[in-house]
PDB file of N, CA and C in Angstrom:
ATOM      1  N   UNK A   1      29.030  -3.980  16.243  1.00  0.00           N
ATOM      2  CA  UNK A   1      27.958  -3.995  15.271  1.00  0.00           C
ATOM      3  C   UNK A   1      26.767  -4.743  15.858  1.00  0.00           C
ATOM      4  N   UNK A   2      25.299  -4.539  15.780  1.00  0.00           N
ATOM      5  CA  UNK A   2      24.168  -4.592  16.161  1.00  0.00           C
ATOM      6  C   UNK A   2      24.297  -6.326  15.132  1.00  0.00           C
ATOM      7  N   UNK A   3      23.566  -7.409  16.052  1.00  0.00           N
ATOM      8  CA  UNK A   3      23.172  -8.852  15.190  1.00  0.00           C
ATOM      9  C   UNK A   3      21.950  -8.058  14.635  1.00  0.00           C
ATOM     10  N   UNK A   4      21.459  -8.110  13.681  1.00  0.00           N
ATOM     11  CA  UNK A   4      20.356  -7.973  12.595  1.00  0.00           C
ATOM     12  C   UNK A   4      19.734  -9.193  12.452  1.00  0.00           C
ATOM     13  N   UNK A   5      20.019 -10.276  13.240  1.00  0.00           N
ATOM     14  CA  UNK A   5      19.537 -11.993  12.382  1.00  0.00           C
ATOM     15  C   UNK A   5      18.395 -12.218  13.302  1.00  0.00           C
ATOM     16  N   UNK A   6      17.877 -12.044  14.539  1.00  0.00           N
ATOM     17  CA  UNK A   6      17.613 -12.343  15.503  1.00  0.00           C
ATOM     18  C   UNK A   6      15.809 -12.362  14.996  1.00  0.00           C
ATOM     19  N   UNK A   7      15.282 -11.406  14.008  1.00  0.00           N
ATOM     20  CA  UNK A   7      13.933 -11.385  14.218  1.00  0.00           C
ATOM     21  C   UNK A   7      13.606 -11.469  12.548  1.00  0.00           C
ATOM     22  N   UNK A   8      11.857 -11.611  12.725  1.00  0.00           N
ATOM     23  CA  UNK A   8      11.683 -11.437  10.942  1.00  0.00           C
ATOM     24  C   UNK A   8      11.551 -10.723  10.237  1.00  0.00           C
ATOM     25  N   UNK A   9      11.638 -10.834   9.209  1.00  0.00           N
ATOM     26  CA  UNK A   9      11.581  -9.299   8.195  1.00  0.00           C
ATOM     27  C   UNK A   9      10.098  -8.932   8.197  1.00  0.00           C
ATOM     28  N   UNK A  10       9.397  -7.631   8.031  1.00  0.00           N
ATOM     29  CA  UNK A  10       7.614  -7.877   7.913  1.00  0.00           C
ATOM     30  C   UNK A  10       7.671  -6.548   6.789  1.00  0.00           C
ATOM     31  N   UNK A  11       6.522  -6.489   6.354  1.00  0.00           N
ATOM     32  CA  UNK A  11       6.235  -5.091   5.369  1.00  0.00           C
ATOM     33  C   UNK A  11       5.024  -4.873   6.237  1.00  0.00           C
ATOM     34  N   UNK A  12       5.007  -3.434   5.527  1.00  0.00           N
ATOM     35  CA  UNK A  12       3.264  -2.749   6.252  1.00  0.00           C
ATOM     36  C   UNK A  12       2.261  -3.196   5.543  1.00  0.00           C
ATOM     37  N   UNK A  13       1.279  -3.761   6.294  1.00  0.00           N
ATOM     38  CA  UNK A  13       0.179  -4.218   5.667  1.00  0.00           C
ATOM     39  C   UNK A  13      -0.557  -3.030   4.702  1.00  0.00           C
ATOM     40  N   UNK A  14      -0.127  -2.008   4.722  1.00  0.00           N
ATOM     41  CA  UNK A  14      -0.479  -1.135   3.345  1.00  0.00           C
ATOM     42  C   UNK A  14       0.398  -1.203   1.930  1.00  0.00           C
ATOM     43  N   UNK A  15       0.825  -2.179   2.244  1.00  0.00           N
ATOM     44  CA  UNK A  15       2.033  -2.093   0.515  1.00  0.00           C
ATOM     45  C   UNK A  15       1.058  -2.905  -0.233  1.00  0.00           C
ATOM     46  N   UNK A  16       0.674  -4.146  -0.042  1.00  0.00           N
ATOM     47  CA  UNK A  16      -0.244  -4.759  -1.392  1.00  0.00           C
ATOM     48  C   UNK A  16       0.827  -5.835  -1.881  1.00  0.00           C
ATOM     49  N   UNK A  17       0.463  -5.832  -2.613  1.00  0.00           N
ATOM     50  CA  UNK A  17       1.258  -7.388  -3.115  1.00  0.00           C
ATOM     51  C   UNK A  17       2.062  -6.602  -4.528  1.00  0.00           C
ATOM     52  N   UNK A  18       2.426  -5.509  -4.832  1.00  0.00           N
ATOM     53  CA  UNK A  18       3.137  -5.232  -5.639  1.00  0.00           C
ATOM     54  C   UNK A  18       4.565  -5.357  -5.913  1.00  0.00           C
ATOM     55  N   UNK A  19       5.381  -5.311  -4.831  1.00  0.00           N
ATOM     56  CA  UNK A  19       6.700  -6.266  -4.785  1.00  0.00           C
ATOM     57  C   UNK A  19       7.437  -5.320  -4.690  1.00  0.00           C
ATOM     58  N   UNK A  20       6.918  -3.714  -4.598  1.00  0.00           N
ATOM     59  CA  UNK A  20       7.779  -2.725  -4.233  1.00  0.00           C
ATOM     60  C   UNK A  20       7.486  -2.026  -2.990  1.00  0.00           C
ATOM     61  N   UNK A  21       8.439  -2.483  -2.002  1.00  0.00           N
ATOM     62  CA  UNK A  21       8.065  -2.637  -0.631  1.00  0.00           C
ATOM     63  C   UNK A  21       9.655  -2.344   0.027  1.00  0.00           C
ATOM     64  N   UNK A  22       9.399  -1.648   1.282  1.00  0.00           N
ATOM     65  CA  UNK A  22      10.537  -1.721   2.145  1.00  0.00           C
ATOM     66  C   UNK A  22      10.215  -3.107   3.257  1.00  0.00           C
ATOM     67  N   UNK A  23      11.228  -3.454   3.680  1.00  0.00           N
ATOM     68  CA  UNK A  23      10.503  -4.913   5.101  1.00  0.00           C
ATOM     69  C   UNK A  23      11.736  -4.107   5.963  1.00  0.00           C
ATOM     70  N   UNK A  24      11.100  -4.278   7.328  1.00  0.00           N
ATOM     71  CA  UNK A  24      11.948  -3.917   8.375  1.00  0.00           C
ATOM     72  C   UNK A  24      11.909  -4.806   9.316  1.00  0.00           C
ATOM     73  N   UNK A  25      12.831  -5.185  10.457  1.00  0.00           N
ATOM     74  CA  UNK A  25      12.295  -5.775  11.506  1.00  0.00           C
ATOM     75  C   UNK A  25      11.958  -4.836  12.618  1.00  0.00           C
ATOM     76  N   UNK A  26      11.418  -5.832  13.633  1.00  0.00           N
ATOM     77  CA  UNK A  26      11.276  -5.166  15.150  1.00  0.00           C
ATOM     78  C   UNK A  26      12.290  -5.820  15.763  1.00  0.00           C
ATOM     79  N   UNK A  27      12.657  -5.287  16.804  1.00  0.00           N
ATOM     80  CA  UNK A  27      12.845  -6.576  18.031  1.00  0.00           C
ATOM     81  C   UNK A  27      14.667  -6.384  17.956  1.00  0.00           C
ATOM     82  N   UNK A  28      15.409  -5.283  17.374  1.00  0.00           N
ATOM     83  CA  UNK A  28      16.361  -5.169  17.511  1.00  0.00           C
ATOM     84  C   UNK A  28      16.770  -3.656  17.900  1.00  0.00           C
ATOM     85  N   UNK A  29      17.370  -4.379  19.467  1.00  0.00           N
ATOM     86  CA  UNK A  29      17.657  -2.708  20.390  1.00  0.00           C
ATOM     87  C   UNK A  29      18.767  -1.581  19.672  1.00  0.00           C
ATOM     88  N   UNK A  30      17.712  -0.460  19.482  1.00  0.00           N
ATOM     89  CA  UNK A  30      18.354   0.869  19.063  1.00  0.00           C
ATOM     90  C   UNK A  30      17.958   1.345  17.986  1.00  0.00           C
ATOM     91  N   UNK A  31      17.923   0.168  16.581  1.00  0.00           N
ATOM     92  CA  UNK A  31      17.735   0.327  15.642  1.00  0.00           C
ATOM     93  C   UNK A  31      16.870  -0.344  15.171  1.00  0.00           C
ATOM     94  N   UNK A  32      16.153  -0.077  13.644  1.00  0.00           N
ATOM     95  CA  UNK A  32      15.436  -0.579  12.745  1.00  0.00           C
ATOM     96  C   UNK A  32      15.990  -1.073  11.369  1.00  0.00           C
ATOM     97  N   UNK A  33      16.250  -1.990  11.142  1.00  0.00           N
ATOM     98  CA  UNK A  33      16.939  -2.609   9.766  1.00  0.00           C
ATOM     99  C   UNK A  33      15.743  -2.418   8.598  1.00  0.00           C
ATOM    100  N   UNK A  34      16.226  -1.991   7.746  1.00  0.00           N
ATOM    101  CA  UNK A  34      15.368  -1.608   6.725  1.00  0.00           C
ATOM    102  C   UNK A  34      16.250  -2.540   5.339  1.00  0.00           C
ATOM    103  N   UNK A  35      14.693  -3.032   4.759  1.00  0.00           N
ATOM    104  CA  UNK A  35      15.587  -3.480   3.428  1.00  0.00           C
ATOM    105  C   UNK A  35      14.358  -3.124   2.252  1.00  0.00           C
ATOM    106  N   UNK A  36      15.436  -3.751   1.300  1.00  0.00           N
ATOM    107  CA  UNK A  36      14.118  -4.128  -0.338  1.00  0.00           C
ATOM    108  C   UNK A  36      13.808  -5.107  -0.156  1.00  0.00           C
ATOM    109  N   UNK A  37      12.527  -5.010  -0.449  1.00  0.00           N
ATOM    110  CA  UNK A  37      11.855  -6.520  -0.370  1.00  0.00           C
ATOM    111  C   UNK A  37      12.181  -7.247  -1.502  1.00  0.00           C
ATOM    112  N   UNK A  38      12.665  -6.791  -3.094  1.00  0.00           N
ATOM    113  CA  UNK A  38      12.688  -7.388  -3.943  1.00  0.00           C
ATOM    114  C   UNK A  38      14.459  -8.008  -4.142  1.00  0.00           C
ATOM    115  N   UNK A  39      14.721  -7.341  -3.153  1.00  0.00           N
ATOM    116  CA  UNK A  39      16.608  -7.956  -3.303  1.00  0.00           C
ATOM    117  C   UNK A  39      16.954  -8.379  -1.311  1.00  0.00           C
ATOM    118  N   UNK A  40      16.316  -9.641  -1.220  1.00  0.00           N
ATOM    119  CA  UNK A  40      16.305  -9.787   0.272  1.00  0.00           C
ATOM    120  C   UNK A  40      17.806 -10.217   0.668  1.00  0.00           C
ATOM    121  N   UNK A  41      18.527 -10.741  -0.060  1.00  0.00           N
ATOM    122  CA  UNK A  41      19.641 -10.851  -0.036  1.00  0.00           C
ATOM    123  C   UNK A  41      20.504  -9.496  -0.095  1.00  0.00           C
ATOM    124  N   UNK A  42      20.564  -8.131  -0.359  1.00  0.00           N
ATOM    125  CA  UNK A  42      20.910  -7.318  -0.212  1.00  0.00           C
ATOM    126  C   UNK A  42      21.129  -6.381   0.659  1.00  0.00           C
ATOM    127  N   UNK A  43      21.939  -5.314   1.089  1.00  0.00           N
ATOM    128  CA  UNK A  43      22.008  -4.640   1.960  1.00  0.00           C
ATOM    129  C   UNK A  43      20.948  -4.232   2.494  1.00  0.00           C
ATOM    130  N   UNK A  44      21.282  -3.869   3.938  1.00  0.00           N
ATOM    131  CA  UNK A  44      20.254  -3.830   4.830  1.00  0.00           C
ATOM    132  C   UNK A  44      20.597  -2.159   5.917  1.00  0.00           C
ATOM    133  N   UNK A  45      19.661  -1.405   5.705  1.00  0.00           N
ATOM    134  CA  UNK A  45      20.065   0.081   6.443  1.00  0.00           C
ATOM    135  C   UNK A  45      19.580  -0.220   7.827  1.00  0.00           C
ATOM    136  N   UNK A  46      20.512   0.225   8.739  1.00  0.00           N
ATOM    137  CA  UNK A  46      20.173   0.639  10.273  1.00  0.00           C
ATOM    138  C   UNK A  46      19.847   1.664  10.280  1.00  0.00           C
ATOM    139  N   UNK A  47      18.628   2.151  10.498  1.00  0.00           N
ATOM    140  CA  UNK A  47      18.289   3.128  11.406  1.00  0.00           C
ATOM    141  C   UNK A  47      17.890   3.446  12.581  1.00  0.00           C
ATOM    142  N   UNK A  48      18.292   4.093  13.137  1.00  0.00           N
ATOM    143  CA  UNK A  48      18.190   4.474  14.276  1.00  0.00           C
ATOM    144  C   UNK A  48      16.451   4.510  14.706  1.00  0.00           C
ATOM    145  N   UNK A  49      16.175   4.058  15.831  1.00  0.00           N
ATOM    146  CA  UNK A  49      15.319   3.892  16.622  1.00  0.00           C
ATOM    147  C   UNK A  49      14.327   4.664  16.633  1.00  0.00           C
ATOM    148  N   UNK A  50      14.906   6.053  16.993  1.00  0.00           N
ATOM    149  CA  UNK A  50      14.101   7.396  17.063  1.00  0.00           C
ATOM    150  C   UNK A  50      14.186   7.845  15.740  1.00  0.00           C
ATOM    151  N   UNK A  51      14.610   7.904  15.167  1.00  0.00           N
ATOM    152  CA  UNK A  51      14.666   8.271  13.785  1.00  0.00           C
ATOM    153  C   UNK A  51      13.453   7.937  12.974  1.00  0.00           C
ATOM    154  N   UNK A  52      13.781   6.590  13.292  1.00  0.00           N
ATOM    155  CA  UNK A  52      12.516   5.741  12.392  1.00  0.00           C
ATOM    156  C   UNK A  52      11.004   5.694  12.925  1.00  0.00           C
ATOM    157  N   UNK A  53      10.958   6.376  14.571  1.00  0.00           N
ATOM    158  CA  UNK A  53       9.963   6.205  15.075  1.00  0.00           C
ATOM    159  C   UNK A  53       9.255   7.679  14.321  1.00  0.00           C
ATOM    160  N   UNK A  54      10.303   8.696  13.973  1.00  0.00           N
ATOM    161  CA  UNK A  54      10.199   9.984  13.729  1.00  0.00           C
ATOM    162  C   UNK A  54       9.719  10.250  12.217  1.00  0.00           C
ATOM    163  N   UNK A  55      10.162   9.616  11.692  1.00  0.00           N
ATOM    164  CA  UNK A  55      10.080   9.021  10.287  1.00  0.00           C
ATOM    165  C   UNK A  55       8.169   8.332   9.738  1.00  0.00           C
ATOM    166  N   UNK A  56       7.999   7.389  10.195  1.00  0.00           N
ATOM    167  CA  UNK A  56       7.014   6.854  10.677  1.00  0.00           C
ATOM    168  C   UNK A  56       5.480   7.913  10.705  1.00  0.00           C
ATOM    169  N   UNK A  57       5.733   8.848  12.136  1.00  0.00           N
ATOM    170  CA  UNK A  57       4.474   9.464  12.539  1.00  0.00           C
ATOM    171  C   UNK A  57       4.612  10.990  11.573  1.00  0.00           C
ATOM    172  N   UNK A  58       5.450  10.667  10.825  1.00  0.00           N
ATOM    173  CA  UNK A  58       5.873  12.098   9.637  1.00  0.00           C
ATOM    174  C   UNK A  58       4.795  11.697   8.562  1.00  0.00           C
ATOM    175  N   UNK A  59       4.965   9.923   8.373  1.00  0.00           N
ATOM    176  CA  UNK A  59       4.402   9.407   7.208  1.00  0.00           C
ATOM    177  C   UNK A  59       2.443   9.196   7.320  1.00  0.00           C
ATOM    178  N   UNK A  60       2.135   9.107   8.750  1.00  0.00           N
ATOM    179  CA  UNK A  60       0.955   8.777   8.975  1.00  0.00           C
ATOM    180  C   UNK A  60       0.252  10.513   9.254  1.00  0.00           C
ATOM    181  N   UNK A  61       0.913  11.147   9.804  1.00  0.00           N
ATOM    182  CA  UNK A  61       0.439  12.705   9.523  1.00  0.00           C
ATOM    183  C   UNK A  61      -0.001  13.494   8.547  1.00  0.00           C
ATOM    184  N   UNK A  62       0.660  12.653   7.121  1.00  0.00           N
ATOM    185  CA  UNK A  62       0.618  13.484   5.925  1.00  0.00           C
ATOM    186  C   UNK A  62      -0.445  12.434   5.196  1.00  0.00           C
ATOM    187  N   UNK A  63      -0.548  11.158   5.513  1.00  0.00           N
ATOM    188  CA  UNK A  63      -1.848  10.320   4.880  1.00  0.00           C
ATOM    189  C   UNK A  63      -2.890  10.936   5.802  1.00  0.00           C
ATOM    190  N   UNK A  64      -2.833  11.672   6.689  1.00  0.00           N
ATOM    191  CA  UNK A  64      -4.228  12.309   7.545  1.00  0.00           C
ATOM    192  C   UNK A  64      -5.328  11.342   8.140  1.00  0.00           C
TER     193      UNK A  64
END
């Protein structure tokens, strides 16, 4: 299993201060840990690297 502890959690500076937010880290090889920002104590998704990189330029394509 991948350590997840190693780096900090961040949100995208496009969420706002509304409190409904995903936080992910960087800085952990392979994957991207994804959480809720409002339950930080809660489970935390791995995704895969490319996935999320794939994921990502899906999301900035369709804001144009």
């Amino acid at each position: 299993m991948t350590d997840m502890t190693s780096a900090e959690w961040r949100r995208s500076t496009y969420s706002g201060n509304g409190g409904n937010c995903v936080e992910v880290r960087d800085g952990v090889p392979g994957v991207v840990p994804v959480r809720d920002s409002k339950v930080p104590g809660g489970p935390q998704l791995a995704v895969g690297a490319g996935a999320w990189s794939a994921f990502v330029t899906s999301l900035k394509s369709d804001l144009g």
